[in-house]
C-alpha atoms as a PDB file:
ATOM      1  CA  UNK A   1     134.932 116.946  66.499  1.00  0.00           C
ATOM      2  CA  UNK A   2     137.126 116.408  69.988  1.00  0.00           C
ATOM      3  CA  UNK A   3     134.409 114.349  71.381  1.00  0.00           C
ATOM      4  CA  UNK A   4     135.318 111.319  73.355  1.00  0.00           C
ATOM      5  CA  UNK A   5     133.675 108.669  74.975  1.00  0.00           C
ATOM      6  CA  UNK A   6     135.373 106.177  77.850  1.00  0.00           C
ATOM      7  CA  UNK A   7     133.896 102.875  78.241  1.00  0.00           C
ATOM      8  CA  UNK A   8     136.055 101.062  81.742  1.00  0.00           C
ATOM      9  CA  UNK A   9     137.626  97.910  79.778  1.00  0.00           C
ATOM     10  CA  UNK A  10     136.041  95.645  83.280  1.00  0.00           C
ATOM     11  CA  UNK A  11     132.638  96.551  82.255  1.00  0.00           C
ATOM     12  CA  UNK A  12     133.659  96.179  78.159  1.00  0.00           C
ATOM     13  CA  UNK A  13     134.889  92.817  79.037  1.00  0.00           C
ATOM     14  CA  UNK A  14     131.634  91.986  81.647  1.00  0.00           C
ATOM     15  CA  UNK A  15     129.404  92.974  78.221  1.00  0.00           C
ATOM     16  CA  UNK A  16     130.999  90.996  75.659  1.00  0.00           C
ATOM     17  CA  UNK A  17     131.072  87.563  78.414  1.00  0.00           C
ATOM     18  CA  UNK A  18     127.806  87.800  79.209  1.00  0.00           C
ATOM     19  CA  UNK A  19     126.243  88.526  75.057  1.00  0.00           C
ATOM     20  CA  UNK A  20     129.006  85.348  74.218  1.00  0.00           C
ATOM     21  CA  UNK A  21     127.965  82.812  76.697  1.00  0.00           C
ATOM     22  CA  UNK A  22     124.149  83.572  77.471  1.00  0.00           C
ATOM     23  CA  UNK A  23     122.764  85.855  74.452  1.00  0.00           C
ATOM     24  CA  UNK A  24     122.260  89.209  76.432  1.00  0.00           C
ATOM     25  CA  UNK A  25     123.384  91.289  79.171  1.00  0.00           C
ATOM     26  CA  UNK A  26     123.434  91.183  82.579  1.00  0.00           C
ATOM     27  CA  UNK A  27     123.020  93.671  85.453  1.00  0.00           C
ATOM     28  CA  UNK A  28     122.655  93.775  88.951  1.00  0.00           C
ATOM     29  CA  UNK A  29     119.518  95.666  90.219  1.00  0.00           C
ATOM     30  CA  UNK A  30     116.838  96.025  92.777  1.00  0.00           C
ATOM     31  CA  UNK A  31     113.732  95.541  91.033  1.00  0.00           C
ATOM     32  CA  UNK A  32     112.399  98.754  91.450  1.00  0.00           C
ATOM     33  CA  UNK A  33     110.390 101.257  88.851  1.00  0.00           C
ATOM     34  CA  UNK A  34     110.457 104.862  89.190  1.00  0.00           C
ATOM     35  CA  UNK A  35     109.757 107.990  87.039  1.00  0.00           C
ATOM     36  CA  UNK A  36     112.955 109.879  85.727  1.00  0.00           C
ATOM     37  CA  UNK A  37     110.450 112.618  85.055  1.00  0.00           C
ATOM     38  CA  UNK A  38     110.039 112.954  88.837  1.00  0.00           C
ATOM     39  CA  UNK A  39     113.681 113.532  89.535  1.00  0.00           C
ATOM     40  CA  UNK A  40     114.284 116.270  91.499  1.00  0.00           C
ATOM     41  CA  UNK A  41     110.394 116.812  92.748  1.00  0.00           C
ATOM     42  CA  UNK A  42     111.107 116.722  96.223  1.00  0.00           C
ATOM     43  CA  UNK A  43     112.827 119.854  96.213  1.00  0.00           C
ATOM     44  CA  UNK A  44     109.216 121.389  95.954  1.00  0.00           C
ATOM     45  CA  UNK A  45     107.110 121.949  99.042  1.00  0.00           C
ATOM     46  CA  UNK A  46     103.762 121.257  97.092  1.00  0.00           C
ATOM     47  CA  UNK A  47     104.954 117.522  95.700  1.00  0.00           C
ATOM     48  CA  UNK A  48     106.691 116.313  99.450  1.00  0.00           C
ATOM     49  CA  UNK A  49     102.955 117.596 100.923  1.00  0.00           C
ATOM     50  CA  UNK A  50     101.516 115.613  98.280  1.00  0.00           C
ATOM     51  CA  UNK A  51     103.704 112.582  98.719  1.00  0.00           C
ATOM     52  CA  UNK A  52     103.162 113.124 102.920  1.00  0.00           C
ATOM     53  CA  UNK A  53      99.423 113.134 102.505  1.00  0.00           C
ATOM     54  CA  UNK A  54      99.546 109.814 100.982  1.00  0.00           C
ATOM     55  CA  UNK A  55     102.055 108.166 103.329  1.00  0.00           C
ATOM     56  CA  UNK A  56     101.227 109.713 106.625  1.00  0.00           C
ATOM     57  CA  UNK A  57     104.709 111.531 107.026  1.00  0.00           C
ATOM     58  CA  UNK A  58     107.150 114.414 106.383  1.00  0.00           C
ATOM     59  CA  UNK A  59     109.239 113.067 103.201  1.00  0.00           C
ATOM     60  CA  UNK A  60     113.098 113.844 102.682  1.00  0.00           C
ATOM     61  CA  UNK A  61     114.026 116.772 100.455  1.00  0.00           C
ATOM     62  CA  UNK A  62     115.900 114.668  98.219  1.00  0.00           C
ATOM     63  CA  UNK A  63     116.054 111.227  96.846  1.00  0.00           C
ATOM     64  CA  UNK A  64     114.491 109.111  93.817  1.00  0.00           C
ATOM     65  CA  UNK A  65     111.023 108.168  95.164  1.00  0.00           C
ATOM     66  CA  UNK A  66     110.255 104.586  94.320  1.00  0.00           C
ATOM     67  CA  UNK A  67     106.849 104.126  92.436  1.00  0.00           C
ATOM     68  CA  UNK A  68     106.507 100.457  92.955  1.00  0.00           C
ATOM     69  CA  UNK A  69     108.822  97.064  94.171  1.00  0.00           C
ATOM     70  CA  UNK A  70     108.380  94.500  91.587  1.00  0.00           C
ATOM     71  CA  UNK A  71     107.006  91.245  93.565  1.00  0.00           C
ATOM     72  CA  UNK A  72     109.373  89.144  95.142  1.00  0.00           C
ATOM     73  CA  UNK A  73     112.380  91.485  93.955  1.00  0.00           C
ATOM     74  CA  UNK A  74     115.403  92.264  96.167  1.00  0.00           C
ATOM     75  CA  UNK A  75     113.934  95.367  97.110  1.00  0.00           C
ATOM     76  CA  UNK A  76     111.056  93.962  98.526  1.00  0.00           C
ATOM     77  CA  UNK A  77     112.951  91.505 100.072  1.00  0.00           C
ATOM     78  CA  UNK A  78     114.415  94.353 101.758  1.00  0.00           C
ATOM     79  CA  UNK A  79     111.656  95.675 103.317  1.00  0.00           C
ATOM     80  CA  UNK A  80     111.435  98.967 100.253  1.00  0.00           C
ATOM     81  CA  UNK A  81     107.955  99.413  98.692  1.00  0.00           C
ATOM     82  CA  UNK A  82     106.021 101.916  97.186  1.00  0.00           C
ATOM     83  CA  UNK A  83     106.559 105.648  97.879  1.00  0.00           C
ATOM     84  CA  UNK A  84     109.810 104.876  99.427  1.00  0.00           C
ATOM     85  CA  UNK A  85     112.706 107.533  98.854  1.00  0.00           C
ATOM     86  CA  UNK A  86     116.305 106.055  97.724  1.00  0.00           C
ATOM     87  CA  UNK A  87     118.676 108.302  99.701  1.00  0.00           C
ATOM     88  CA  UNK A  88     121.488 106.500  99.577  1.00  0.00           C
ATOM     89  CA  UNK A  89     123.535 103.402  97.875  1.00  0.00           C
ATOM     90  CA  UNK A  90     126.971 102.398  99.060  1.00  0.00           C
ATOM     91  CA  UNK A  91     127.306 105.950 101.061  1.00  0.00           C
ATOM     92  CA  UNK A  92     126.735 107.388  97.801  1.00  0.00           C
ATOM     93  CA  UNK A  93     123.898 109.824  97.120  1.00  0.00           C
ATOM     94  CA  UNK A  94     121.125 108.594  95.186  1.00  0.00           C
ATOM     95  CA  UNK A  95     119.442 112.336  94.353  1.00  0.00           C
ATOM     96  CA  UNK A  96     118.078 111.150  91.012  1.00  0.00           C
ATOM     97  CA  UNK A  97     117.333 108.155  88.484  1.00  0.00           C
ATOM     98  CA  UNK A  98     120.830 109.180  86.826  1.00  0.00           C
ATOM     99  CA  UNK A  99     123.061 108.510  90.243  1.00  0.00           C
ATOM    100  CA  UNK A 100     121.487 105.498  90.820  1.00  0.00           C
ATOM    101  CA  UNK A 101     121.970 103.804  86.711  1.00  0.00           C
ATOM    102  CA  UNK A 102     125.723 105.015  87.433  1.00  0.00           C
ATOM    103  CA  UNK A 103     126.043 103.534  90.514  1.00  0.00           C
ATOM    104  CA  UNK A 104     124.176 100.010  89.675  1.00  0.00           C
ATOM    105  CA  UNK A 105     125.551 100.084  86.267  1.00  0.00           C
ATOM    106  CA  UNK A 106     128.109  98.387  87.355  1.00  0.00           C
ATOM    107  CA  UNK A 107     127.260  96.080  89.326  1.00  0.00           C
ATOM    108  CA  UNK A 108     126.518  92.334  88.758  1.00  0.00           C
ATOM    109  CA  UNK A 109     123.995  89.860  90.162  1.00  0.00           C
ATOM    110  CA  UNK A 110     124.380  88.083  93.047  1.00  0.00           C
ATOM    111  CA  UNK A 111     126.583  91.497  94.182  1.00  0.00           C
ATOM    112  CA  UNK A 112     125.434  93.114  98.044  1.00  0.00           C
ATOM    113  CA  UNK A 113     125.172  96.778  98.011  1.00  0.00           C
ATOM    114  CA  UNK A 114     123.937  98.860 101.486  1.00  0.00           C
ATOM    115  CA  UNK A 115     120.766 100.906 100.441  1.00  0.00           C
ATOM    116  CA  UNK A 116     119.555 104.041 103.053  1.00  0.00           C
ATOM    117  CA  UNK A 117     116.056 104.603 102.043  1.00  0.00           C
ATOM    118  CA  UNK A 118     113.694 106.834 103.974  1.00  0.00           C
ATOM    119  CA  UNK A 119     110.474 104.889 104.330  1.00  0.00           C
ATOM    120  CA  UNK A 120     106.969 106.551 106.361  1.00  0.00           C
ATOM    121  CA  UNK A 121     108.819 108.734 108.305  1.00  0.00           C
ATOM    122  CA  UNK A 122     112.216 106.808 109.532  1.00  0.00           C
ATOM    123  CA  UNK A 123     115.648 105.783 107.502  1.00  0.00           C
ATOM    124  CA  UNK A 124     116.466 102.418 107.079  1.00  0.00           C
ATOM    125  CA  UNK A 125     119.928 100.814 106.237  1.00  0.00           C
ATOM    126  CA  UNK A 126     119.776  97.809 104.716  1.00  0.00           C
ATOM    127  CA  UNK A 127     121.735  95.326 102.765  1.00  0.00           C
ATOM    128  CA  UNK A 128     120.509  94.050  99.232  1.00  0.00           C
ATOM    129  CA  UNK A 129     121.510  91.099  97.166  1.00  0.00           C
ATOM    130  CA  UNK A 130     120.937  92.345  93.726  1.00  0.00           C
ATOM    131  CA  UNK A 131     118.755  90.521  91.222  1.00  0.00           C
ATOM    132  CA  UNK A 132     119.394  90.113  87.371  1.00  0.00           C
ATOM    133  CA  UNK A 133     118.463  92.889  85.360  1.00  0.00           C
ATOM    134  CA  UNK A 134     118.744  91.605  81.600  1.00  0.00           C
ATOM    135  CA  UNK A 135     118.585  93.985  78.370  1.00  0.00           C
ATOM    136  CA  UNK A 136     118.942  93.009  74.599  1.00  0.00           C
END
């Protein structure tokens, strides 16, 4: 009924590789776990006071808070834990669990990205080596 969907043929092509030569897919991620039912709560006052009582500072008014770093993950390696706030990935704006799928979606393993996070009351630039993400 006129709807159409657009797959890029690079990430096609990445898919097909990857469920050929090892069995499953392959993404590049950060380790992290966060609540897609929490995107968008730091537009209200009451949740960033809630989140500030807990981690001693004012939080940012967006971002996709980050409810824990898996152990030994890239994002720990970087210095992100728990109750951090993804602002930012490659200058783009991380605002919700959506933005940041698109923007790691296509990414591999092994691949750098720069991640702005707000952490305890200052923002932090780092660079991240992304881990394997796998899915069946």
């Amino acid at each position: 009924v006129g709807i159409g969907f657009a797959i890029p043929v690079n990430r096609v092509k990445r898919v097909v590789n990857d469920i050929i030569k090892l069995g499953y897919v392959r993404y590049g991620g950060l380790g992290i776990q966060y609540d897609a039912r929490y995107d968008g709560i730091l537009s209200m006052p009451r949740a960033r006071a809630s989140l500030k009582e807990m981690v001693g500072a004012e939080p940012p008014e967006r971002g996709l808070i980050i409810a824990d770093a898996s152990e030994g993950s890239a994002a720990q390696k970087a210095g992100i834990e728990r109750w951090d706030v993804v602002l930012e990935i490659n200058g783009s704006e991380v605002a919700d669990s959506l933005a940041l799928n698109r923007i790691l979606g296509v990414k591999a393993p092994g691949e750098s990205v720069t991640v702005k996070f707000w952490h305890r009351g200052t923002t932090k630039t780092v660079t991240v080596k992304l881990q394997e993400i796998r899915t069946n």
